[in-house]
Protein backbone atom coordinates (compact mmCIF):
# COMPACT_ATOMS: atom_id res chain seq x y z
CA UNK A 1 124.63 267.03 220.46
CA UNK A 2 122.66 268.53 222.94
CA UNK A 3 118.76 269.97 222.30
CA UNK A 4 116.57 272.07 224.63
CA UNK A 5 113.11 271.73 224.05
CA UNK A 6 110.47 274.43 225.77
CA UNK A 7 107.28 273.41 225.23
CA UNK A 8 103.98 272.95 227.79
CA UNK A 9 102.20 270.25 226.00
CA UNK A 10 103.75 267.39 227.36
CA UNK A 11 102.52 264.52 224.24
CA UNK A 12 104.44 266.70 221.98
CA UNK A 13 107.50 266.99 224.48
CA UNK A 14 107.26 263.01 224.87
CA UNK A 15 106.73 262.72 220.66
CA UNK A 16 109.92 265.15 220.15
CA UNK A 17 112.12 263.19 223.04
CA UNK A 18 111.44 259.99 221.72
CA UNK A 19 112.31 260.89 218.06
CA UNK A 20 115.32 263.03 218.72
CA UNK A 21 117.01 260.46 221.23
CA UNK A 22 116.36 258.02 218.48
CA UNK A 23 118.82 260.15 216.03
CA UNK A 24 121.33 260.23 218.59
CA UNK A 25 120.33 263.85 220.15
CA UNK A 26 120.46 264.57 224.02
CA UNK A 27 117.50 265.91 224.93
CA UNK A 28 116.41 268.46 228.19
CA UNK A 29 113.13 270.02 228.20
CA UNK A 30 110.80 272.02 230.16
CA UNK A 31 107.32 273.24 230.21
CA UNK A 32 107.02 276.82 231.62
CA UNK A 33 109.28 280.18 229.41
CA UNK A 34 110.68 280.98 232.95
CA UNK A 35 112.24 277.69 233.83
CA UNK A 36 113.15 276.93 229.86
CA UNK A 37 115.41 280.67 230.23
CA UNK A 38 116.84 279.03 233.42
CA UNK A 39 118.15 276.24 231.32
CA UNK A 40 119.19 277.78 228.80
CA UNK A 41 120.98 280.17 230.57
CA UNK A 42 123.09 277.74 232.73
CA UNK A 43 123.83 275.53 230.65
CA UNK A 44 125.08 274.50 226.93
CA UNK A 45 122.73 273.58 224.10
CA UNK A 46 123.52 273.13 220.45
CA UNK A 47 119.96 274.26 219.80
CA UNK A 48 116.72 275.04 221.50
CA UNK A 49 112.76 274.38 220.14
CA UNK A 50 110.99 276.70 221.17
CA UNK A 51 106.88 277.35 221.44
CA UNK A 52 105.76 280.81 221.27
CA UNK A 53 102.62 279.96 224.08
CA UNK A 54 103.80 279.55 227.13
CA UNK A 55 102.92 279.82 230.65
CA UNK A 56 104.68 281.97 232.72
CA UNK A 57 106.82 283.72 230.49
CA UNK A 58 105.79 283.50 226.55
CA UNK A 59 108.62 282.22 223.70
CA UNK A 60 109.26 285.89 222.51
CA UNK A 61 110.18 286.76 225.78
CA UNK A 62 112.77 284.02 226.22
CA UNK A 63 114.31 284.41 223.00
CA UNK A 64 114.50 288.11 223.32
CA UNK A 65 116.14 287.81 226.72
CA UNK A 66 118.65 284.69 225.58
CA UNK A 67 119.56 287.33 223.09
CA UNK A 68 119.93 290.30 225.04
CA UNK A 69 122.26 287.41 227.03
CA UNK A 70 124.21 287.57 224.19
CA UNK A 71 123.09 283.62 224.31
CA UNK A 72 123.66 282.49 220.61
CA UNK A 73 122.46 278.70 220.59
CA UNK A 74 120.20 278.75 217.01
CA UNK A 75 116.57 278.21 217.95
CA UNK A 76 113.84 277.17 216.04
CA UNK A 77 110.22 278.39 216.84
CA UNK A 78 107.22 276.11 216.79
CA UNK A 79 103.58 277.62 217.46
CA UNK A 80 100.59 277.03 215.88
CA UNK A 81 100.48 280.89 215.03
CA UNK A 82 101.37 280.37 211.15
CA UNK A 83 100.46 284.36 209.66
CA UNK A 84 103.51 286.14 208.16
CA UNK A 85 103.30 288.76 210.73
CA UNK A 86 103.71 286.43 213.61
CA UNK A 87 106.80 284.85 211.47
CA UNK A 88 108.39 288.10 211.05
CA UNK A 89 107.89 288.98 215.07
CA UNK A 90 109.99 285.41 215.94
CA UNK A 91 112.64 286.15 213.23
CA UNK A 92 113.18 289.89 213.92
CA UNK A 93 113.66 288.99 217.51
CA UNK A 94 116.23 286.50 217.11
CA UNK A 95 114.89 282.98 216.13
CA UNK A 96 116.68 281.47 213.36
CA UNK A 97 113.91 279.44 211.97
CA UNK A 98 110.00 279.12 212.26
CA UNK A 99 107.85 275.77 211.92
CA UNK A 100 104.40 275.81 212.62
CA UNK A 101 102.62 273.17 214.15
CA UNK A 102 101.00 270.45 212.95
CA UNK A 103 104.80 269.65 211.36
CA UNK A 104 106.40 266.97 210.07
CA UNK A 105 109.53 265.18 212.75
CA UNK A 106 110.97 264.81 208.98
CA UNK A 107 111.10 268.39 208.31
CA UNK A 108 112.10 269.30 211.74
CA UNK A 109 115.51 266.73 211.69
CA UNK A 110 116.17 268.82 208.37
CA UNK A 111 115.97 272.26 209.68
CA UNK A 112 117.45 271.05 212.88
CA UNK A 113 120.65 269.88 210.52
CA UNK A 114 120.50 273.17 208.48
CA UNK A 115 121.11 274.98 211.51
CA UNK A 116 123.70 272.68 213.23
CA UNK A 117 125.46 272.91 209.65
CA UNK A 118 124.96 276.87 209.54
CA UNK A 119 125.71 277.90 212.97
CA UNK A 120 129.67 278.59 213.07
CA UNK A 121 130.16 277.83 216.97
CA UNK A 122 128.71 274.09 216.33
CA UNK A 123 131.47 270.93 216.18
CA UNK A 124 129.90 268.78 213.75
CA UNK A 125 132.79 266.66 213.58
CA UNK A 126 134.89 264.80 216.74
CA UNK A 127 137.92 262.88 216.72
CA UNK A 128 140.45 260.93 218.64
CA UNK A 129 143.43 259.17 217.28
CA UNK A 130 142.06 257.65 214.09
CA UNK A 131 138.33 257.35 215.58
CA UNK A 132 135.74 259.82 213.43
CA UNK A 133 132.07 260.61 214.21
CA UNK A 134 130.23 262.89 212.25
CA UNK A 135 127.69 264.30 214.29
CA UNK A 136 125.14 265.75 211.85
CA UNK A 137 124.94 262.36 209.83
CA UNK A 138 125.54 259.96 213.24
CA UNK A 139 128.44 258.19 211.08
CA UNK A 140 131.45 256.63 212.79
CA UNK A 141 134.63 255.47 211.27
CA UNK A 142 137.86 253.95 212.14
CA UNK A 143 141.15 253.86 210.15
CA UNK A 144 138.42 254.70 207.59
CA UNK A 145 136.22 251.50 208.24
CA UNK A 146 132.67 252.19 208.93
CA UNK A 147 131.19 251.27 212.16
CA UNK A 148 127.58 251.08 212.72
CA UNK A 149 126.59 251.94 215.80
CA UNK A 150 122.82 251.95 217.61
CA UNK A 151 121.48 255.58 218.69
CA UNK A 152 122.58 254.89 222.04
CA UNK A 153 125.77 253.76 221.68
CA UNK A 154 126.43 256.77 219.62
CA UNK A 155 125.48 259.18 221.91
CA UNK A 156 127.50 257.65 224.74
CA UNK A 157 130.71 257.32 222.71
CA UNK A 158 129.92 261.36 221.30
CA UNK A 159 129.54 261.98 225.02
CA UNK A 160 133.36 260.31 226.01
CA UNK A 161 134.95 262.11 223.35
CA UNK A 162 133.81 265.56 224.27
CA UNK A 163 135.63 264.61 227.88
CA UNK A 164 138.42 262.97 226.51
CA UNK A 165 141.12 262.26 229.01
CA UNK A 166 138.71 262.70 231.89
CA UNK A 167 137.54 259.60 234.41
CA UNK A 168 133.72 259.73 233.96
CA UNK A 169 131.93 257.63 236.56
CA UNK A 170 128.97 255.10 236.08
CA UNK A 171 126.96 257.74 237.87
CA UNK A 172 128.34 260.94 236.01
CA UNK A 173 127.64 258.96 232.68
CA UNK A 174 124.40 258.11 233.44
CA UNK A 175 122.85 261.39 234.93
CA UNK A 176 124.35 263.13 231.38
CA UNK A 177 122.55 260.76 229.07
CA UNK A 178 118.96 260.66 229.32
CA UNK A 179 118.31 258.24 226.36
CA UNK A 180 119.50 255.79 229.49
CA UNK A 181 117.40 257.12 232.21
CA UNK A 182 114.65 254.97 231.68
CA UNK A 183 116.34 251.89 231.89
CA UNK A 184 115.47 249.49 234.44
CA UNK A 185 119.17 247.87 234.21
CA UNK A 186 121.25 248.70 236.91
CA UNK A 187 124.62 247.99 235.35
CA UNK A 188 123.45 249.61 231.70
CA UNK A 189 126.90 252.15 231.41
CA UNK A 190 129.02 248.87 231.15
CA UNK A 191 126.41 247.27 228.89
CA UNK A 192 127.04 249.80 226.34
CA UNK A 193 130.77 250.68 227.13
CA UNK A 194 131.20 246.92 226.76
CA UNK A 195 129.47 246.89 222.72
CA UNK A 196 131.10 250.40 221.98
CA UNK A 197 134.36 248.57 222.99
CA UNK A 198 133.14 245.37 220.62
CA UNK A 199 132.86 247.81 218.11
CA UNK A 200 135.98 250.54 218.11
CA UNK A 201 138.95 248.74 220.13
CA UNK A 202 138.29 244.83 219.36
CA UNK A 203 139.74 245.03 215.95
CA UNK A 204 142.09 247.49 216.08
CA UNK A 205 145.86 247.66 218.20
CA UNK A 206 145.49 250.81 219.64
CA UNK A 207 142.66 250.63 222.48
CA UNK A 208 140.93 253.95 223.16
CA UNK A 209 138.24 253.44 226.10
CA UNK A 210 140.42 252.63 229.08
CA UNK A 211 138.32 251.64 232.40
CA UNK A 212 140.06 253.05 235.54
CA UNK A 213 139.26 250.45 238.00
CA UNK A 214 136.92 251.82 241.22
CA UNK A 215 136.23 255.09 239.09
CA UNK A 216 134.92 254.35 236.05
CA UNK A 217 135.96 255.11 232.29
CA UNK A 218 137.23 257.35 230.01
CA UNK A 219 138.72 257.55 226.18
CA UNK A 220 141.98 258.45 225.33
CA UNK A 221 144.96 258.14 222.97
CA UNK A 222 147.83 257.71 225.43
């Protein structure tokens, strides 16, 4: 799953990215309203934090113009304005949910799940042949069996099932993960295609990641 974060203090942006990736989120961010509206605008997001002060242009104006966008992606506020009246303003102009700052990264992974789990246009669940992951409680499971998987590998095996069937280069992978971007290892895709494999295809007939040789790799169940 995919978050957008819009925020100008760059400690919190760093504190948020770190945690999130950890729980097997894909993270973008940005630190200006006009660029964070760019983002959002072009591409998908399963949910977007937002801070009401920002340079440029302020959270209430984003939100009110990814709304007028008809741009549904849930988004949570987070300000350090905390008065009921500045609550109401984010709410009545389209946020689903408020938190005010200092917060807890606790209580933010549980409203973040409330409105993954809310939000009808949200796939909480992907499968392929007899290959589960739950995506709101970063569980996989095979024929049934339970396979534990690190936050990484999750996210990269999430990411081939959304383009199942498609060849995904080393490259393409890389660029659309960016809990691997600051990896020093050259050759870290087949690192973690090779565990995911360890973990999915080892013990089971039916093989799912297929590499196509010069290309790269892809999941499928043909």
């Amino acid at each position: 799953m995919k978050i957008l974060i819009i925020e100008d203090d760059e400690k919190i942006i760093n504190f948020l990215k770190k945690g999130l990736t950890e729980e097997c989120y894909i993270v973008d961010s940005s630190t200006n309203g006009d660029e964070g509206l760019y983002l959002a605008s072009v591409n998908e997001y399963d949910l977007i934090l937002l801070d009401i002060m920002l340079p440029i242009k302020d959270g209430i104006e984003v939100c009110k113009s990814l709304r007028a966008s008809n741009i549904q992606t849930p988004i949570i506020m987070l300000t350090a304005k905390d008065s009921i009246e500045d609550k109401i303003k984010g709410l009545d102009i389209g946020a689903n949910d408020y938190l005010a700052k200092p917060f807890s990264f606790a209580e933010l992974l549980a409203r973040i799940r409330v409105q993954l789990r809310t939000t009808s246009n949200v796939q909480t669940k992907l499968q392929i042949a007899d290959l589960e992951l739950d995506l709101l409680n970063k569980t996989a499971k095979r024929d049934s069996q339970e396979i534990v998987l690190t936050s990484k590998e999750f996210t990269l095996l999430e990411y081939l099932i959304k383009n199942k069937d498609r060849v995904l280069s080393e490259t393409t992978i890389s660029d659309s993960l960016s809990s691997f971007e600051n990896s020093n290892m050259s050759n870290i895709v087949n690192v973690y295609i090779y565990r995911i494999r360890n973990k999915i295809d080892k013990n089971f007939d039916k093989k799912l990641i297929k590499t196509v040789r010069g290309i790269g790799f892809k999941i499928s169940d043909v």
